[in-house]
C-alpha atoms as a PDB file:
ATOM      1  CA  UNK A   1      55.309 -73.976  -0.580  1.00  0.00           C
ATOM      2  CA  UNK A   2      52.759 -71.031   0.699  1.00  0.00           C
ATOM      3  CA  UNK A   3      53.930 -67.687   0.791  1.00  0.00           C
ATOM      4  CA  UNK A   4      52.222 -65.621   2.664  1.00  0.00           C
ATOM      5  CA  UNK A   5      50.045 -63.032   0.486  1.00  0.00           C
ATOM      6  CA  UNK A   6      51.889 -59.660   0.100  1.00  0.00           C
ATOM      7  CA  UNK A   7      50.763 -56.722   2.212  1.00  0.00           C
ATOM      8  CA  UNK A   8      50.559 -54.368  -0.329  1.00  0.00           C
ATOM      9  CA  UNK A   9      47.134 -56.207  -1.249  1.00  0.00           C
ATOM     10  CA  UNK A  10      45.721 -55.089   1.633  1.00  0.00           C
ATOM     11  CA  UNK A  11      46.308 -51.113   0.455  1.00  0.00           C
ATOM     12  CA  UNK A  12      45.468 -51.131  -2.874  1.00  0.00           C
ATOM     13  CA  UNK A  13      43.414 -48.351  -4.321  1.00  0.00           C
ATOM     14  CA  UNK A  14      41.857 -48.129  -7.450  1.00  0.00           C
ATOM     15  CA  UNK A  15      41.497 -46.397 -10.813  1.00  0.00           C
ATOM     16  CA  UNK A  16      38.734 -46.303 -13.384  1.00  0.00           C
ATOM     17  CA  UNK A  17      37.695 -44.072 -16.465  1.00  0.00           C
ATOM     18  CA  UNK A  18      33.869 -45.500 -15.409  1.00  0.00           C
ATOM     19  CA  UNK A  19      31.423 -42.663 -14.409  1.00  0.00           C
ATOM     20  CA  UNK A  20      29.154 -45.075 -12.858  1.00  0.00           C
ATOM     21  CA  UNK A  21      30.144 -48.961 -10.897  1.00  0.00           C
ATOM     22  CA  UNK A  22      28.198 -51.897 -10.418  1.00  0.00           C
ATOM     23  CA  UNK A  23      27.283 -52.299  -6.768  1.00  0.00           C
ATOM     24  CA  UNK A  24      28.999 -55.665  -6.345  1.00  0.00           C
ATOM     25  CA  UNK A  25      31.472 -56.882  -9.034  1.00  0.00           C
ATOM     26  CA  UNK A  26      35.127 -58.268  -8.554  1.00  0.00           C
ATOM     27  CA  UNK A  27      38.217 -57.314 -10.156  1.00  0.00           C
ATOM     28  CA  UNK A  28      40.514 -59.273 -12.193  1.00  0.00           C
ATOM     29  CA  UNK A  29      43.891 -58.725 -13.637  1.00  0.00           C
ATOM     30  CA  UNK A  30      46.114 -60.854 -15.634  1.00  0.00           C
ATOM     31  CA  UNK A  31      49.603 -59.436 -15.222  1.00  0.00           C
ATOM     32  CA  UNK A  32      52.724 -60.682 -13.288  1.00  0.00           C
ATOM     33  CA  UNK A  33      51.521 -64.267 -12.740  1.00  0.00           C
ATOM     34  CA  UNK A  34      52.153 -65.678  -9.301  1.00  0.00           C
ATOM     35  CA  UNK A  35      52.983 -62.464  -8.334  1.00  0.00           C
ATOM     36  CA  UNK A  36      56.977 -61.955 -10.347  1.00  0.00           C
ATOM     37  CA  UNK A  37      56.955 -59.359 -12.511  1.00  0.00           C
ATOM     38  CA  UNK A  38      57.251 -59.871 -16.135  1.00  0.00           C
ATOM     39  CA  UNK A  39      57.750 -57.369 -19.418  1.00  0.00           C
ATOM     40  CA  UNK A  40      55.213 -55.091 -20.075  1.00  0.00           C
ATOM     41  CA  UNK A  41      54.394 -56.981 -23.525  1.00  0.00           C
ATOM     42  CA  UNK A  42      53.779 -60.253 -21.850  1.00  0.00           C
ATOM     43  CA  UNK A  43      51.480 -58.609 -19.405  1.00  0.00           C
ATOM     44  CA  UNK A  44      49.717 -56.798 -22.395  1.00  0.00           C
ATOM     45  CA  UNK A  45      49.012 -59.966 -24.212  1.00  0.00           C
ATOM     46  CA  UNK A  46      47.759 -61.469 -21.161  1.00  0.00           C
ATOM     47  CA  UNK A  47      45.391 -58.664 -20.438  1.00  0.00           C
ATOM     48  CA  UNK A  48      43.737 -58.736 -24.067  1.00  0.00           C
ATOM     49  CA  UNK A  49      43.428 -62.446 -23.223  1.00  0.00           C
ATOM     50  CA  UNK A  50      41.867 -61.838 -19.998  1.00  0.00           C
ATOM     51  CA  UNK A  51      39.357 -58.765 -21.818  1.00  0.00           C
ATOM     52  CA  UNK A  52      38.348 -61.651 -24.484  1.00  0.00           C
ATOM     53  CA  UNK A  53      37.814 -64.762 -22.541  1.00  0.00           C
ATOM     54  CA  UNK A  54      35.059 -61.956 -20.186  1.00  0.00           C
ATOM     55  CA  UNK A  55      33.369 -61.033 -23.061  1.00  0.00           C
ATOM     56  CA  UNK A  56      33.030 -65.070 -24.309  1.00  0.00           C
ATOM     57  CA  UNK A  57      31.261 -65.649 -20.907  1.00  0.00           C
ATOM     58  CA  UNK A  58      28.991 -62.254 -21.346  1.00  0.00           C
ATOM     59  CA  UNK A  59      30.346 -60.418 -18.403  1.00  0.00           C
ATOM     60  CA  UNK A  60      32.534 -57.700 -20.531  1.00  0.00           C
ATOM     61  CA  UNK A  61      34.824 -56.425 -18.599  1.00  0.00           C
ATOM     62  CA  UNK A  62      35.535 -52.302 -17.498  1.00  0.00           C
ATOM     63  CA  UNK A  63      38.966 -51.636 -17.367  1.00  0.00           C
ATOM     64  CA  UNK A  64      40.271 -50.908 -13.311  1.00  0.00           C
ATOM     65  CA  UNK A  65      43.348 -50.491 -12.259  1.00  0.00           C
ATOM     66  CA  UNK A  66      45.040 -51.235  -8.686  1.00  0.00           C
ATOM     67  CA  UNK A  67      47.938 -49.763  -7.614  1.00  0.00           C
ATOM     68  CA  UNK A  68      49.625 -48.626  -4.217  1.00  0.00           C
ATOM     69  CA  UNK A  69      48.309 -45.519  -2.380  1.00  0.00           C
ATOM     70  CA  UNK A  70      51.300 -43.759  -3.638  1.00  0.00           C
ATOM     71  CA  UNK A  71      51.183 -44.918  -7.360  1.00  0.00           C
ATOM     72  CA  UNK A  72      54.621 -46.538  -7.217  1.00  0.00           C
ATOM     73  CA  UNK A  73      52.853 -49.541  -8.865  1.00  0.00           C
ATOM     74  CA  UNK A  74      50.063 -50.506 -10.709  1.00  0.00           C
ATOM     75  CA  UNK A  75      48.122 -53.183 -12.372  1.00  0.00           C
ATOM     76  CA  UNK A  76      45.345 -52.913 -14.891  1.00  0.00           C
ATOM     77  CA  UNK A  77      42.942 -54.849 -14.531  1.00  0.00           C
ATOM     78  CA  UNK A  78      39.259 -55.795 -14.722  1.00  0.00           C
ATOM     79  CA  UNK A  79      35.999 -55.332 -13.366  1.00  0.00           C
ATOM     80  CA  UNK A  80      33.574 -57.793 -14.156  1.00  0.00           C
ATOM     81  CA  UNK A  81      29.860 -59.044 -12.611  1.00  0.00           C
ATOM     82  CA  UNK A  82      30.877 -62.483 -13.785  1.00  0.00           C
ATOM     83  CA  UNK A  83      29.826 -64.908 -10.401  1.00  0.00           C
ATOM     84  CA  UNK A  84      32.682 -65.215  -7.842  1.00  0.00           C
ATOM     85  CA  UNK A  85      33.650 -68.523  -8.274  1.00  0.00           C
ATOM     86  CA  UNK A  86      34.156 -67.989 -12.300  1.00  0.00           C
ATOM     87  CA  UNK A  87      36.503 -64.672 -11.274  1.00  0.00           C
ATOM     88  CA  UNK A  88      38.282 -67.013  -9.257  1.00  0.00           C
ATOM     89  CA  UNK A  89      38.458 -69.461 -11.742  1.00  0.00           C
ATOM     90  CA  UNK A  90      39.797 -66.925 -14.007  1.00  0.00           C
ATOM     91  CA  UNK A  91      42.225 -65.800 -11.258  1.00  0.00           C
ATOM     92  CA  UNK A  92      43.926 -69.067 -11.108  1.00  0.00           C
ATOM     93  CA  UNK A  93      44.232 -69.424 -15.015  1.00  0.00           C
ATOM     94  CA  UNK A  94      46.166 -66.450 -15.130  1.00  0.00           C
ATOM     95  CA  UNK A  95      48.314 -67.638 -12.002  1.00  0.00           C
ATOM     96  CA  UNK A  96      46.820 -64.861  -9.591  1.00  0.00           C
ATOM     97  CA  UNK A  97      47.121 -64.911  -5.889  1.00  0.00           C
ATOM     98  CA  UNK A  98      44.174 -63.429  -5.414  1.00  0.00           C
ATOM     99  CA  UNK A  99      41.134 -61.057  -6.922  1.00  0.00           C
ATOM    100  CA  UNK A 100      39.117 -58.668  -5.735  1.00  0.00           C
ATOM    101  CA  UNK A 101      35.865 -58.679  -4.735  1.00  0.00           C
ATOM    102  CA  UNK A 102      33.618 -55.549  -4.026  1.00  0.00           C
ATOM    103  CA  UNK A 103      30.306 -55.172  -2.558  1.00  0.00           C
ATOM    104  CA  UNK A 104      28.843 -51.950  -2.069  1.00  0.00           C
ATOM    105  CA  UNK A 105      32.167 -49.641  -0.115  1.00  0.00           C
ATOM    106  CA  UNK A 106      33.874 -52.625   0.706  1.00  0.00           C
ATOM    107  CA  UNK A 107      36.693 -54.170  -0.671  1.00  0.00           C
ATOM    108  CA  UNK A 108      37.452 -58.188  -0.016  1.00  0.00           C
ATOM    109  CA  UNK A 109      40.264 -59.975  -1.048  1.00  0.00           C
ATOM    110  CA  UNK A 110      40.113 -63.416  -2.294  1.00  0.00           C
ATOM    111  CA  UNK A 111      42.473 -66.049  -2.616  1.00  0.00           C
ATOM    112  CA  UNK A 112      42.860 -67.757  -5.186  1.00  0.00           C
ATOM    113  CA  UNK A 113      44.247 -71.074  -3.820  1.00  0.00           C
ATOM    114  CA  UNK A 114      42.062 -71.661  -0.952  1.00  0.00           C
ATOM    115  CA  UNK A 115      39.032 -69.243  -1.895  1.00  0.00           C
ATOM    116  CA  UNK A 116      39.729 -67.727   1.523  1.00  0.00           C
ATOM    117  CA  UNK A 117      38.049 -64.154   1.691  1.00  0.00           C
ATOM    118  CA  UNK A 118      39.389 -61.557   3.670  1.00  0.00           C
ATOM    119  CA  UNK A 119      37.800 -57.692   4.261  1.00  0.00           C
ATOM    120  CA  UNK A 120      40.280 -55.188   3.897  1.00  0.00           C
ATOM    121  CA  UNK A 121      38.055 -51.763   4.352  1.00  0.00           C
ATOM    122  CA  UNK A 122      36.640 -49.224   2.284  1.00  0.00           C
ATOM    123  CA  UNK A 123      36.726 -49.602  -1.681  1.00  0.00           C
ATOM    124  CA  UNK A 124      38.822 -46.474  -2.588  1.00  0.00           C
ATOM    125  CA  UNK A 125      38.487 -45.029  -5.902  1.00  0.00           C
ATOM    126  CA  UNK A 126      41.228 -42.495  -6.669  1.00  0.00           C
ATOM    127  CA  UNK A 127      40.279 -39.420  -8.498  1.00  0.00           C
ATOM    128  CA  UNK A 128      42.800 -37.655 -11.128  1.00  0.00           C
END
């Protein structure tokens, strides 16, 4: 069955210890697969997996994290320069609705399923 993809997508903001971002990179995560949340340890061990199949391809990952305006969730994640079609590749090995892609101040979100891209504004980074 297709569920629709949740709103909160559509809001995310982001977090990053990186002075400096690539211009146009997407962002992967590996936690709660198809979107049910899942212990913390789980999601851990997924993540390393996630950091150490990006450096295998040569696209190292910088660790980004996506989370609700208000902070009342969050998901680490990473940023990568891998091509598109390998971050959705990725996305669907780790069960992922969707990534993120990001291309100069925008912010697109990709489905993982269909590949259907969607805008949904301005790439906001948080500051502390």
């Amino acid at each position: 069955k297709k569920k629709k993809k949740n709103p909160e997508y559509y809001k995310t903001v982001f977090h990053t210890p990186c002075e400096t971002l690539p211009p146009d990179f997407c962002i992967i995560t590996a936690h709660n697969p198809d979107g049910e949340t899942i212990d913390s340890s789980d999601n851990e061990q997924r993540d390393e997996e996630l950091s150490q199949e990006l450096e295998k391809l040569k696209a190292p990952g910088f660790r980004i994290t996506g989370m609700a305006p208000d902070r009342s969730h969050s998901e680490a994640g990473w940023g990568t320069t891998c091509p598109v079609e390998t971050a959705i590749e990725l996305g669907r090995k780790y069960q992922q609705e969707a990534i993120f892609r990001i291309s100069g101040d925008q912010l697109f979100l990709i489905d993982c399923s269909n590949e259907t891209e969607t805008k949904c504004g301005k790439f906001t980074l948080l500051t502390d």
